[in-house]
C-alpha atoms as a PDB file:
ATOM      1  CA  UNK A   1      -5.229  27.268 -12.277  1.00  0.00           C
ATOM      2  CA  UNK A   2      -6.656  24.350 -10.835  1.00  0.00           C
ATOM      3  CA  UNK A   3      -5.318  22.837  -7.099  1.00  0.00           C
ATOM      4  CA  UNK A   4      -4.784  19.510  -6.911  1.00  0.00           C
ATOM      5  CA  UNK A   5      -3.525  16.368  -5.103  1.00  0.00           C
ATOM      6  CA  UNK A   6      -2.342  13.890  -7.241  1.00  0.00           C
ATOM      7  CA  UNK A   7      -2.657   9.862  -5.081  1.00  0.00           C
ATOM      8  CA  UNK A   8      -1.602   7.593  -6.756  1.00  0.00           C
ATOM      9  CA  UNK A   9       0.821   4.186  -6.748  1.00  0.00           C
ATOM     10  CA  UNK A  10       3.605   4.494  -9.073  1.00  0.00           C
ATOM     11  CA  UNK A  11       3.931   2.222 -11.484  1.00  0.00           C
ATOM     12  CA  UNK A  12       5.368   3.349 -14.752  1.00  0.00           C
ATOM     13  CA  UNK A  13       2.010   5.083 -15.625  1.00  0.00           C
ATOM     14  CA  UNK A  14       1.233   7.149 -12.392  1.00  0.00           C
ATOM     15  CA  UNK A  15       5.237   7.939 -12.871  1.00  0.00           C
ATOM     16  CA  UNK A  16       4.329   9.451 -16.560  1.00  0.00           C
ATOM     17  CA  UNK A  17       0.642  11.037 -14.963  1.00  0.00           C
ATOM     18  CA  UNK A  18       3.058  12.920 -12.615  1.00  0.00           C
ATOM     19  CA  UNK A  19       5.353  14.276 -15.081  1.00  0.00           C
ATOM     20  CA  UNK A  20       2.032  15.538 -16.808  1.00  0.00           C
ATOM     21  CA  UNK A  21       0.486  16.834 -13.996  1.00  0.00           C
ATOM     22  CA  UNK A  22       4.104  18.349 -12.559  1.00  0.00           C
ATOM     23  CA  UNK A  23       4.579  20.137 -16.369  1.00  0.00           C
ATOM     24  CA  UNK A  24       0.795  21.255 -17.079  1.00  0.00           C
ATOM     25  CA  UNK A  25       0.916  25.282 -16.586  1.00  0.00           C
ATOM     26  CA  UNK A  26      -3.097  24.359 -16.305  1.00  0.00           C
ATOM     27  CA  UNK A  27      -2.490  22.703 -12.841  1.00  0.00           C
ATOM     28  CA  UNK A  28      -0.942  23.504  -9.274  1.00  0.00           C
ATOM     29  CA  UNK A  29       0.193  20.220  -7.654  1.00  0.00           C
ATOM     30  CA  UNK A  30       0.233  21.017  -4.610  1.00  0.00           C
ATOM     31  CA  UNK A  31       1.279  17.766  -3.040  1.00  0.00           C
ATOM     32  CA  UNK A  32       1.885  13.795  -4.387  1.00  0.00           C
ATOM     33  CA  UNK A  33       0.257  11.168  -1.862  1.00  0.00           C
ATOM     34  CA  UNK A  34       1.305   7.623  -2.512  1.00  0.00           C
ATOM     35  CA  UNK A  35      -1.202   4.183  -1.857  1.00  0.00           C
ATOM     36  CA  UNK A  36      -0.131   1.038  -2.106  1.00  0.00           C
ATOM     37  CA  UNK A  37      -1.414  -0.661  -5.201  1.00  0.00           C
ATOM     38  CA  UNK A  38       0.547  -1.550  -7.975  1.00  0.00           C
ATOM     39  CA  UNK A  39       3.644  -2.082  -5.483  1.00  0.00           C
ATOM     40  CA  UNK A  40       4.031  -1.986  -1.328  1.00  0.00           C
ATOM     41  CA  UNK A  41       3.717   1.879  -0.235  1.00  0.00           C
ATOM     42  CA  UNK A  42       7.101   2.069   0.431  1.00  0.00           C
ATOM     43  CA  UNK A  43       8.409   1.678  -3.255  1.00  0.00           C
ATOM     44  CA  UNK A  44       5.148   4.231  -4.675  1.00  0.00           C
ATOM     45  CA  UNK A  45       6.513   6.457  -2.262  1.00  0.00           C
ATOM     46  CA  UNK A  46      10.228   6.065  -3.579  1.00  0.00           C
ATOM     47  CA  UNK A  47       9.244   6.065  -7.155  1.00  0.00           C
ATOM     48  CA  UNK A  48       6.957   9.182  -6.733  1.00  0.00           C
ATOM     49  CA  UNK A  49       9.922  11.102  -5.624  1.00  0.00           C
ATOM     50  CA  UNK A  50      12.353   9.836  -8.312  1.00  0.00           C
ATOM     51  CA  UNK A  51      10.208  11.596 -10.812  1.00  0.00           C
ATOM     52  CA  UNK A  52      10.127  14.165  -9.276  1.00  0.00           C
ATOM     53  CA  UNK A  53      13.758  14.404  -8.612  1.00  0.00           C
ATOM     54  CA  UNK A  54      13.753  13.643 -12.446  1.00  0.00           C
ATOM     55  CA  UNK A  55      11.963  16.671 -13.492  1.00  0.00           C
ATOM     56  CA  UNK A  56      13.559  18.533 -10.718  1.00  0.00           C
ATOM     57  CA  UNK A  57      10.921  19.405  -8.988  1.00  0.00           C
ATOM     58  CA  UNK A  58      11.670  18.925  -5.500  1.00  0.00           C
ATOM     59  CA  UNK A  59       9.420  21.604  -4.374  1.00  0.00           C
ATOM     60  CA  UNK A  60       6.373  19.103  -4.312  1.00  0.00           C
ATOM     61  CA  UNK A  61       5.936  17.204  -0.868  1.00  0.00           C
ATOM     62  CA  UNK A  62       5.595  14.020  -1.277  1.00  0.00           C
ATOM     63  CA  UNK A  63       3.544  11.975   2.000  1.00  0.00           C
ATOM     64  CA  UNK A  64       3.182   8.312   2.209  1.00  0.00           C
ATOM     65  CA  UNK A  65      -0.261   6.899   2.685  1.00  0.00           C
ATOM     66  CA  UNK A  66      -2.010   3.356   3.329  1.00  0.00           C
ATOM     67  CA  UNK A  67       0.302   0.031   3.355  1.00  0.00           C
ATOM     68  CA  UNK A  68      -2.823  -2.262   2.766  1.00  0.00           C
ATOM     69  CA  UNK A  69      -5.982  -1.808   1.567  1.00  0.00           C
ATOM     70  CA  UNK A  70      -8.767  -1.259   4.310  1.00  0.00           C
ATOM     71  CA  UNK A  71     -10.345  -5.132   5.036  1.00  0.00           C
ATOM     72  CA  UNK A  72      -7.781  -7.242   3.162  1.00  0.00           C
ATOM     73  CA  UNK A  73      -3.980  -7.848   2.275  1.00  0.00           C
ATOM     74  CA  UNK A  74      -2.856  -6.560  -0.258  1.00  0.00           C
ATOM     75  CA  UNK A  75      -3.000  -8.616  -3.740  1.00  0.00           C
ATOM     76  CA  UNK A  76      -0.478  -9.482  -6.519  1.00  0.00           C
ATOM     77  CA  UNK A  77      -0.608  -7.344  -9.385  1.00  0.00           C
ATOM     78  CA  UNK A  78      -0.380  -9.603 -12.093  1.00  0.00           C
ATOM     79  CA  UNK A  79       0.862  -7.058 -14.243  1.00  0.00           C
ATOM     80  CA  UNK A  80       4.375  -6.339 -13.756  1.00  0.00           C
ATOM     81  CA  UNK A  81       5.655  -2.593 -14.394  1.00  0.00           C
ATOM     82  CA  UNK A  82       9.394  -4.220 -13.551  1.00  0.00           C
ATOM     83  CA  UNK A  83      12.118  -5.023 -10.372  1.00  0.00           C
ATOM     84  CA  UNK A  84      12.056  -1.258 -10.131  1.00  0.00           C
ATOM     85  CA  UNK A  85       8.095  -0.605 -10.697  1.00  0.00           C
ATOM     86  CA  UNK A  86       9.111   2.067 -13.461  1.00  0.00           C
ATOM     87  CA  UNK A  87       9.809   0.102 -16.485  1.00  0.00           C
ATOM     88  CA  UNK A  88      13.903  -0.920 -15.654  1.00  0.00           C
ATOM     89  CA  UNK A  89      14.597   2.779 -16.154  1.00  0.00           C
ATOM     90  CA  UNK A  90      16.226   2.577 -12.688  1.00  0.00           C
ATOM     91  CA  UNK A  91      16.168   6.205 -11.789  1.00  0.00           C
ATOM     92  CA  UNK A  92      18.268   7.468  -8.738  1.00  0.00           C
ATOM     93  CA  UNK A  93      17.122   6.760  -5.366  1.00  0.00           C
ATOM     94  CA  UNK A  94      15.775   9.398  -4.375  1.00  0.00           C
ATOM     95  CA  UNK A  95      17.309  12.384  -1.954  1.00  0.00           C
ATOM     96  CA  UNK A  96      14.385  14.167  -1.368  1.00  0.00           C
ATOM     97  CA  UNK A  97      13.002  13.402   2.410  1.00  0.00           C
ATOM     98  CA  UNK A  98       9.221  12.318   2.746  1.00  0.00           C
ATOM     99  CA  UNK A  99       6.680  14.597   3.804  1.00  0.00           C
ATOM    100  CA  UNK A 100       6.514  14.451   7.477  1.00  0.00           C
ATOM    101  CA  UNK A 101       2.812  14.580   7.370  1.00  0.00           C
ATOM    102  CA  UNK A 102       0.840  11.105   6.829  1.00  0.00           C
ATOM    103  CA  UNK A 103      -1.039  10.983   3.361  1.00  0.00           C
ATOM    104  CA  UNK A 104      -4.463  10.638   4.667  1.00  0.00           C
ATOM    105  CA  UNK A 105      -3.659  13.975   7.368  1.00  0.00           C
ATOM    106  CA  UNK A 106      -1.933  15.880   4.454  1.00  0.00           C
ATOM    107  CA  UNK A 107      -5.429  15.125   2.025  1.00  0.00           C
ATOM    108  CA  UNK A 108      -7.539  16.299   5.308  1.00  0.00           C
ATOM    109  CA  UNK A 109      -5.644  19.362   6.232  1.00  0.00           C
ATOM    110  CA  UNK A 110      -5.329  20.638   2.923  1.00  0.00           C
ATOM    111  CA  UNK A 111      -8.657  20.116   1.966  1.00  0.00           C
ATOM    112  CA  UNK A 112      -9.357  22.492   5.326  1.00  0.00           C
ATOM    113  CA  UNK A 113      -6.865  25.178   4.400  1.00  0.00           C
ATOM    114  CA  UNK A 114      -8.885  25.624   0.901  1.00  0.00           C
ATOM    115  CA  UNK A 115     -12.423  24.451   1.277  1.00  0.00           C
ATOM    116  CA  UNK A 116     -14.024  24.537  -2.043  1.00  0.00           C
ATOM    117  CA  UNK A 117     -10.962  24.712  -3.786  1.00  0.00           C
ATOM    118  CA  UNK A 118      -8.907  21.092  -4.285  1.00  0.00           C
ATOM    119  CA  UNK A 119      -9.375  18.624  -6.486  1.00  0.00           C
ATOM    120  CA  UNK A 120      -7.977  15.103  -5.545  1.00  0.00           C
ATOM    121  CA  UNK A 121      -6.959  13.004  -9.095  1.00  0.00           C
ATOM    122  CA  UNK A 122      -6.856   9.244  -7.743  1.00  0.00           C
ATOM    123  CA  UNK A 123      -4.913   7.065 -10.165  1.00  0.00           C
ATOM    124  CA  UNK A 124      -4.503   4.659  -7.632  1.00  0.00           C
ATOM    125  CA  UNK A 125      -6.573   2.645  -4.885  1.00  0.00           C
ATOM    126  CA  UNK A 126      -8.971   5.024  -3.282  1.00  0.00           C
ATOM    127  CA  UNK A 127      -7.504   3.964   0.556  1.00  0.00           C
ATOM    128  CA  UNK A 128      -5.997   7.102   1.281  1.00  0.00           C
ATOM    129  CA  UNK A 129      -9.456   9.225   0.217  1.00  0.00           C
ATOM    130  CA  UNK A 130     -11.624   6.482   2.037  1.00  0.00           C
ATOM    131  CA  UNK A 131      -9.285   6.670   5.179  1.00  0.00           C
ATOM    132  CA  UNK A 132      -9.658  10.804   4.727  1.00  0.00           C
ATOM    133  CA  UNK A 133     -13.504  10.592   4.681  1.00  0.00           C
ATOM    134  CA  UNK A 134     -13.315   8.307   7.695  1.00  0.00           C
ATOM    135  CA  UNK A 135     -11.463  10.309   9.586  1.00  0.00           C
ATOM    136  CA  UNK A 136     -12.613  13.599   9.126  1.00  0.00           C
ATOM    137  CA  UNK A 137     -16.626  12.911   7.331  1.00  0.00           C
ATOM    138  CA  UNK A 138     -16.952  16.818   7.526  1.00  0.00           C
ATOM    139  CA  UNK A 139     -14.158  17.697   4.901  1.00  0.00           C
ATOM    140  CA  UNK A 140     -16.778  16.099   2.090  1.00  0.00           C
ATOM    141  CA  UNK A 141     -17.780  19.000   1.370  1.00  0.00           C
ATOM    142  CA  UNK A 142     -15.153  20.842   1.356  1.00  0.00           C
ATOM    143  CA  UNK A 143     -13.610  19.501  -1.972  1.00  0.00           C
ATOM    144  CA  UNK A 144     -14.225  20.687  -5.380  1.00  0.00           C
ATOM    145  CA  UNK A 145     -14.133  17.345  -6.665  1.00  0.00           C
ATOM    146  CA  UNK A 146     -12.238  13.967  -7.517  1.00  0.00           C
ATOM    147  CA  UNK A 147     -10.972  13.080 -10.901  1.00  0.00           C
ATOM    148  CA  UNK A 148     -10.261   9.325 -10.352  1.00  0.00           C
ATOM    149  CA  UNK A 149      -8.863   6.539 -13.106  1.00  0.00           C
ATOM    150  CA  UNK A 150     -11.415   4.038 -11.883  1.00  0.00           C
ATOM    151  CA  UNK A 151     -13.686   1.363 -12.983  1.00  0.00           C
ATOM    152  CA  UNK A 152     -14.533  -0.657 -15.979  1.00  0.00           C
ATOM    153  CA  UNK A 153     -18.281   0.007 -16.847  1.00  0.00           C
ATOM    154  CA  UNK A 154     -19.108  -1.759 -19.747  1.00  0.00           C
ATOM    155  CA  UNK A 155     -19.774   0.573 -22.136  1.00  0.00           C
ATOM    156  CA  UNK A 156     -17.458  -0.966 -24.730  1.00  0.00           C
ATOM    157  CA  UNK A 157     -15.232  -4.104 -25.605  1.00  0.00           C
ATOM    158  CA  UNK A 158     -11.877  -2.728 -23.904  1.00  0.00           C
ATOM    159  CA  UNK A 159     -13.776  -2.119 -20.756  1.00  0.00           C
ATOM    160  CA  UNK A 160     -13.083  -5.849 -20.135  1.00  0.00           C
ATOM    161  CA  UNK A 161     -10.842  -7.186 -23.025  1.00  0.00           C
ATOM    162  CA  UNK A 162      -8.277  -5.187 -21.156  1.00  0.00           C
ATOM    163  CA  UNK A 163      -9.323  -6.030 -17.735  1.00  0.00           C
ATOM    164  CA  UNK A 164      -6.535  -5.144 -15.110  1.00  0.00           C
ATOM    165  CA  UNK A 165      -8.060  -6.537 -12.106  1.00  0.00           C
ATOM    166  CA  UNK A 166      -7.741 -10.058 -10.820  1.00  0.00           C
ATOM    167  CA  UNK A 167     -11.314 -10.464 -11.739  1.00  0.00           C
ATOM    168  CA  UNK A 168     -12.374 -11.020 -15.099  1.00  0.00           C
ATOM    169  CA  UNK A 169     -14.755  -7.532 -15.350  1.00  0.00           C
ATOM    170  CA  UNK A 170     -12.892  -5.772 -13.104  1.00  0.00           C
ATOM    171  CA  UNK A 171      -9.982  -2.666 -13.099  1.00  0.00           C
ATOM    172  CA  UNK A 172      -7.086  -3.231 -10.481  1.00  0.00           C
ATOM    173  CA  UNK A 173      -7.362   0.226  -8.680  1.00  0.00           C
ATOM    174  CA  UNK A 174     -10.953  -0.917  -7.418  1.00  0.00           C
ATOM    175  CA  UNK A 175     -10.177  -4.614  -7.455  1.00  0.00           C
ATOM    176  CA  UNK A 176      -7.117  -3.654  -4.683  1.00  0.00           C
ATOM    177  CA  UNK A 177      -9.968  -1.990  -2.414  1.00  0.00           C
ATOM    178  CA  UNK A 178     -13.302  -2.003  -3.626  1.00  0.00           C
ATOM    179  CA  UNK A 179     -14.325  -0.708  -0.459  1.00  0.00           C
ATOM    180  CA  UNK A 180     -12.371   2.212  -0.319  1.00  0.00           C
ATOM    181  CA  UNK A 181     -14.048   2.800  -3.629  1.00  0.00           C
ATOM    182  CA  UNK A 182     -17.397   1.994  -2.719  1.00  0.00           C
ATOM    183  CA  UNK A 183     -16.997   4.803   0.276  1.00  0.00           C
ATOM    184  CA  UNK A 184     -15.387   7.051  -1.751  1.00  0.00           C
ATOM    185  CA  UNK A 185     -18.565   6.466  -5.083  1.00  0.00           C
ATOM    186  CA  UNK A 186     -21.012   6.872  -2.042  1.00  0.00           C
ATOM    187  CA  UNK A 187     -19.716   9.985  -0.692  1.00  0.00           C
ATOM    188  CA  UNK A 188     -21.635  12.514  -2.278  1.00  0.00           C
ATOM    189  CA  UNK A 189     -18.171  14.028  -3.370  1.00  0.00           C
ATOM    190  CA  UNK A 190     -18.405  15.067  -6.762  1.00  0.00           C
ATOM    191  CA  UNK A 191     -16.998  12.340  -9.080  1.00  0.00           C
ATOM    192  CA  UNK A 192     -15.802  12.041 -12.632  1.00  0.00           C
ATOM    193  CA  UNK A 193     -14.727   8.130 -12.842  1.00  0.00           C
ATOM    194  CA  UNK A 194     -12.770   7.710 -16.099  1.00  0.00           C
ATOM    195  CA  UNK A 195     -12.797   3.366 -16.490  1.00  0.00           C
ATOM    196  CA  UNK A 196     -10.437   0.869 -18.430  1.00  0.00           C
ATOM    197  CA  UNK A 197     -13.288   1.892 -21.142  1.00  0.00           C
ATOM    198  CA  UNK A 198     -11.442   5.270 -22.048  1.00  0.00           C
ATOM    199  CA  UNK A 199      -8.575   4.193 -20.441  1.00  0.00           C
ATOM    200  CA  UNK A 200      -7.134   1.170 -22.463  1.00  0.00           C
ATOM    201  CA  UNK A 201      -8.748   1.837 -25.480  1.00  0.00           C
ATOM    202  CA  UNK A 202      -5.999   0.848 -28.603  1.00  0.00           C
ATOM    203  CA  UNK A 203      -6.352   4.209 -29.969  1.00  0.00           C
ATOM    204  CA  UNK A 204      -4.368   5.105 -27.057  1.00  0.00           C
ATOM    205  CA  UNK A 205      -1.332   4.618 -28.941  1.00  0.00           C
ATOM    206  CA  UNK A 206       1.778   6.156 -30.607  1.00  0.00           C
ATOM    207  CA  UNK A 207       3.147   6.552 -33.903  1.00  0.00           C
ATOM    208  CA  UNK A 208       6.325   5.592 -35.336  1.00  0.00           C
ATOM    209  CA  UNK A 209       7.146   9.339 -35.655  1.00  0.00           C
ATOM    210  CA  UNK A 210       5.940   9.637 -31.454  1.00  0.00           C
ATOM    211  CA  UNK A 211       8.709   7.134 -30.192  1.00  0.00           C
ATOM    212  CA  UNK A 212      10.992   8.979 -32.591  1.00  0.00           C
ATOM    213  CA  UNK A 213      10.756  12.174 -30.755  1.00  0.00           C
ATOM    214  CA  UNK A 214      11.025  11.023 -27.328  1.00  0.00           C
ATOM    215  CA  UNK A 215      14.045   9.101 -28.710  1.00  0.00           C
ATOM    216  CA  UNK A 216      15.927  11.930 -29.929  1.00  0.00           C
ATOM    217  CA  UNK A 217      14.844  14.457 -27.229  1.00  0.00           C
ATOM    218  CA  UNK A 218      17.162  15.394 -24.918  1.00  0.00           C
ATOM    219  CA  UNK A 219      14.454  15.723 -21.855  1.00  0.00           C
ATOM    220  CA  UNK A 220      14.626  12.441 -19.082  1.00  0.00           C
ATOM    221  CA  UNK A 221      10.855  12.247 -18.904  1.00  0.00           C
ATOM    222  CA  UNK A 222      11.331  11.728 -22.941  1.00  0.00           C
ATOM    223  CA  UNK A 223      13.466   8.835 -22.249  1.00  0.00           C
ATOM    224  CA  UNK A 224      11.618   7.150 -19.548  1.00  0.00           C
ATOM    225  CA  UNK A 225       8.253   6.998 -21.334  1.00  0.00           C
ATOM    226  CA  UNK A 226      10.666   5.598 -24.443  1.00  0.00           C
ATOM    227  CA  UNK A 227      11.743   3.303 -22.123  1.00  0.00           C
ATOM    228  CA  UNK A 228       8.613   2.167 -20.988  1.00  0.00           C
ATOM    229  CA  UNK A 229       6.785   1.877 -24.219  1.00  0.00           C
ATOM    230  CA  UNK A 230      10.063  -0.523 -25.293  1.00  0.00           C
ATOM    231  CA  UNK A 231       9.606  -2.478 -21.693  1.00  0.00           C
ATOM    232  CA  UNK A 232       6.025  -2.909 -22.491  1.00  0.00           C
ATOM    233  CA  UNK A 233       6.174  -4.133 -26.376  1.00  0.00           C
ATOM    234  CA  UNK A 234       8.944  -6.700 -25.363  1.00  0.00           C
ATOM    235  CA  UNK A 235       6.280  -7.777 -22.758  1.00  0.00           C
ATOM    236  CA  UNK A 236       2.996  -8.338 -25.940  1.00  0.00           C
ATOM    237  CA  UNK A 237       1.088  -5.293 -24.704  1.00  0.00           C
ATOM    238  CA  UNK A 238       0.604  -2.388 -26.287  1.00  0.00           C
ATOM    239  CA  UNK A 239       2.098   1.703 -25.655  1.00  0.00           C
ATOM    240  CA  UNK A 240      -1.209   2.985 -23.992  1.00  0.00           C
ATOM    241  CA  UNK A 241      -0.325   0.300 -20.421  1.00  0.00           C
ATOM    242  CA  UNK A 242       2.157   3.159 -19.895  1.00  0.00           C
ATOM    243  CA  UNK A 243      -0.293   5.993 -19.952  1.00  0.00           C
ATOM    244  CA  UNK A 244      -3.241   4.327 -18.502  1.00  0.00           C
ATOM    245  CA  UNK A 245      -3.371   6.934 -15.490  1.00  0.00           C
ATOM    246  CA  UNK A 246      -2.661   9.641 -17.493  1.00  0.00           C
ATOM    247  CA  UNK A 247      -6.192  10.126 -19.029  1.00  0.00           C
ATOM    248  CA  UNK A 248      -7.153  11.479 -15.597  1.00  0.00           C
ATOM    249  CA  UNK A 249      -4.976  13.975 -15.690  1.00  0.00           C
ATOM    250  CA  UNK A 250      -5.174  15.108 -18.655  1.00  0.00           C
ATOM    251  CA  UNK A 251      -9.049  15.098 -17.815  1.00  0.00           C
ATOM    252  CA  UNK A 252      -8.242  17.386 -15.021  1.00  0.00           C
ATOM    253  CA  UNK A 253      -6.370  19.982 -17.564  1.00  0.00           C
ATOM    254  CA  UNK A 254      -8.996  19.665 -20.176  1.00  0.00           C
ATOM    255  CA  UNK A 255     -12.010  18.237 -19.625  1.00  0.00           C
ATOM    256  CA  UNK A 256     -13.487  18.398 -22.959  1.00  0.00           C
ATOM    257  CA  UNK A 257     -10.844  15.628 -23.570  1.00  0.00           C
ATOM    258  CA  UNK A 258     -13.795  12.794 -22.326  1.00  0.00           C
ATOM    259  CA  UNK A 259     -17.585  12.700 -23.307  1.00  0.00           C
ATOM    260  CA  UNK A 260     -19.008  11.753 -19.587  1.00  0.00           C
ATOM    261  CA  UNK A 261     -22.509  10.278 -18.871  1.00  0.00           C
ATOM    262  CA  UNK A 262     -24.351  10.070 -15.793  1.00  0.00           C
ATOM    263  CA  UNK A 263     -24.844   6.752 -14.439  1.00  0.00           C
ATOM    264  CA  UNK A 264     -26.026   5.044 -11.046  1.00  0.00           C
ATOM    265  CA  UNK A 265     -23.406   2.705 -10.076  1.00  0.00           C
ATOM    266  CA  UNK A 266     -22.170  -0.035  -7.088  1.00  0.00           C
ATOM    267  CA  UNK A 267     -19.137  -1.503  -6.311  1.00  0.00           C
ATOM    268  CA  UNK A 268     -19.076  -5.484  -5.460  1.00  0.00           C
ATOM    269  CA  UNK A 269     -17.212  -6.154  -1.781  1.00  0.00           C
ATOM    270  CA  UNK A 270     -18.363  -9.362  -2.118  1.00  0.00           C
ATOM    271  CA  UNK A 271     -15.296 -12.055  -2.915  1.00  0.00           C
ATOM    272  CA  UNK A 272     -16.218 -13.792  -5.704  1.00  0.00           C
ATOM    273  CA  UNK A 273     -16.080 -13.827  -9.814  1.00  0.00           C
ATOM    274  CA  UNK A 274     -17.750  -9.715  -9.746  1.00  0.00           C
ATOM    275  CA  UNK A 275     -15.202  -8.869  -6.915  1.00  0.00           C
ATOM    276  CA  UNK A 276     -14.204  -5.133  -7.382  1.00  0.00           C
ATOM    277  CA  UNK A 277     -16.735  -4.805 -10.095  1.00  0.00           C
ATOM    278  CA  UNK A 278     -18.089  -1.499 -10.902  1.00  0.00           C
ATOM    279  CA  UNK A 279     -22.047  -2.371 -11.624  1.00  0.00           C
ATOM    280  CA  UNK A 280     -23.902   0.412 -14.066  1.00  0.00           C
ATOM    281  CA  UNK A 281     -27.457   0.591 -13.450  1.00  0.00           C
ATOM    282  CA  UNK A 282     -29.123   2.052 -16.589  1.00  0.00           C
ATOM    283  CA  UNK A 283     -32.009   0.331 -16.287  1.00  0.00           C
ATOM    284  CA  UNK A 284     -35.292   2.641 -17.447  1.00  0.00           C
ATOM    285  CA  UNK A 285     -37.664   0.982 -14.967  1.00  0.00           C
ATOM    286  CA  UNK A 286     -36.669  -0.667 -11.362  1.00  0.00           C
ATOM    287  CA  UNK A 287     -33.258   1.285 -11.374  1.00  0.00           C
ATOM    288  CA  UNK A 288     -31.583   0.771  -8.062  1.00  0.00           C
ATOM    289  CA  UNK A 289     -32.362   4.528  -7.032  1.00  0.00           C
ATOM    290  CA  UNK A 290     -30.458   3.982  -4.136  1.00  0.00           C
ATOM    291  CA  UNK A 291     -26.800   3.710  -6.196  1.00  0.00           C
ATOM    292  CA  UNK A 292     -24.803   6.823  -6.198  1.00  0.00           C
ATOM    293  CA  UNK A 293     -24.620   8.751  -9.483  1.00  0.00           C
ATOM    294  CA  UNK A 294     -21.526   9.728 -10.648  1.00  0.00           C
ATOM    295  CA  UNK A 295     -19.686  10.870 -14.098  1.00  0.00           C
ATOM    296  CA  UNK A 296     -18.327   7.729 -15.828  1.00  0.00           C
ATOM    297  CA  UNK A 297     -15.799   8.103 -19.287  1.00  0.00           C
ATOM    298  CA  UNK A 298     -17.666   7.453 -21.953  1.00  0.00           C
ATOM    299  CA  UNK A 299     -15.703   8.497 -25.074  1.00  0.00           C
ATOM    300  CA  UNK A 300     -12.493  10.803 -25.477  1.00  0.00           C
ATOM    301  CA  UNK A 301     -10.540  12.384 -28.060  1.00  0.00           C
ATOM    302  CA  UNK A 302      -7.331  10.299 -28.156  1.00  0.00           C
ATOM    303  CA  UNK A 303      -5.508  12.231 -30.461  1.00  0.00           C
ATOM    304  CA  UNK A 304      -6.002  14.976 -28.724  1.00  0.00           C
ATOM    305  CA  UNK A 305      -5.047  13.336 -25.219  1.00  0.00           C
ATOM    306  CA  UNK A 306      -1.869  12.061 -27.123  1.00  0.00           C
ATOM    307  CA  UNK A 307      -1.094  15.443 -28.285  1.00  0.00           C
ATOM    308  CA  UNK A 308      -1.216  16.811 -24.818  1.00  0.00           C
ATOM    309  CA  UNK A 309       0.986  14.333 -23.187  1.00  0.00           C
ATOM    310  CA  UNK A 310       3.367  14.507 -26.320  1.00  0.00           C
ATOM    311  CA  UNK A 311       3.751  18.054 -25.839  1.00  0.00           C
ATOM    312  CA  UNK A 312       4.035  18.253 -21.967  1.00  0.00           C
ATOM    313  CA  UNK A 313       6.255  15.833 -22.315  1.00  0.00           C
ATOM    314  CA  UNK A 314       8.678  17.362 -24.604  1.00  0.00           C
ATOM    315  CA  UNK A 315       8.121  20.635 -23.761  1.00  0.00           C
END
């Protein structure tokens, strides 16, 4: 069973990557760290726990981590996931107290209590990692890896028809803090970096028969992703903006779900048109050897990633 620390910044899809991480008998979550991102820390941090509440699983500590991104305010997502940041499904508030523990200290000291052993899945702004590394440099070796929903790299049309950033090549968890990412991609940590190219690809979708089943199930995690696959069709956009985040996780149950590549790649800091940019280098001669190489999403099996979520989901 694999250990992991899910950060992320709920948002209708981290809420839905939780339930799959929180349901997969593959996976031990051992703790949900919440970025600001897609919404102000505060309301992640709410919305992580009323999933959890929804699924009743209480047991998993929830910390709150970064407010703002490390060198700038935080921006605007331009994509709404609703007044609640969970599709209007208006869950409880939540009753469940917040980890006492700070997310960056709970990433550090659990990454010390189990060197070799945890896995961090980012679906979120990589502030909370970067602020980790920071703070304690010596833990980077001490993690198995990080599984992160990151990037847009170019290697086919929905890497930037379906841009999410504020940038017109770039994906909004690296667009929020490209330099997190850039310390995080430069860390030497092993990486797998799944981009908007995997990610928001329109095969990432769901049948007639799909929304059928989560309407007639009886389970609330059912009737929240229902809920957000209407919220997002009323909206123009297609089912698969309410399961971006979940590709990393189901990466981290499976990983023969995603064909990954090696590739050198940079992060733009620089404001600008390529701000939060992920760069690929695959240049045969004059390559920038001085890039970090990491595992970048090349292809996945999206019926098989649907089946997955379908049946954690119902299950």
């Amino acid at each position: 069973m694999k250990k992991i620390i899910l950060d992320c910044d709920p948002g209708m899809d981290d809420s839905m990557a939780i339930v799959m991480a929180a349901k997969s008998p593959e996976l031990e979550l051992l703790a949900v760290t919440t970025v600001c991102g897609n919404y102000p820390v505060e309301v992640t941090a709410r919305n992580a726990r009323t999933t959890l509440e929804m699924l009743g699983r209480t047991d998993i500590p929830v910390a709150m981590g970064m407010g703002r991104p490390l060198l700038r305010e935080r921006p605007a997502d331009p994509f709404t996931h609703g007044s609640d940041g969970q599709a209007e499904n208006h869950l409880p508030d939540p009753a469940t107290p917040l980890c006492t523990s700070h997310a960056v200290d709970l990433i550090i000291d659990t990454v010390r209590q189990s060197p070799g052993e945890i896995t961090i899945v980012c679906i979120g702004p990589m502030t909370n990692l970067a602020m980790a590394l920071l703070k304690a440099p010596e833990i980077k070796d001490q993690f198995a890896g990080v599984i992160a929903m990151s990037g847009a790299f170019g290697l086919n049309r929905y890497a930037f028809l379906n841009a999410t950033g504020d940038t017109p090549q770039s994906e909004w968890n690296v667009y929020v803090d490209p330099d997190a990412a850039k310390i995080v991609y430069e860390s030497g940590i092993p990486l797998v970096a799944l981009g908007l190219d995997v990610c928001t690809h329109f095969d990432v979708n769901f049948s007639q028969s799909d929304l059928d089943d989560f309407e007639a199930s009886g389970k609330p995690e059912a009737r929240f992703l229902r809920q957000a696959i209407r919220f997002v069709h009323g909206r123009g956009f297609q089912a698969y903006c309410t399961i971006i985040d979940c590709m990393a996780v189901a990466y981290a149950i499976d990983p023969t779900l995603v064909r990954t590549i090696r590739s050198r790649v940079g992060v733009e800091t620089k404001p600008g048109l390529t701000y939060g940019m992920t760069v690929v280098d695959a240049r045969h001669h004059h390559a920038w050897s001085a890039l970090p190489e990491i595992e970048i999403g090349a292809e996945a099996d999206y019926g098989r990633f649907l089946d997955l979520l379908k049946e954690l989901v119902l299950g």
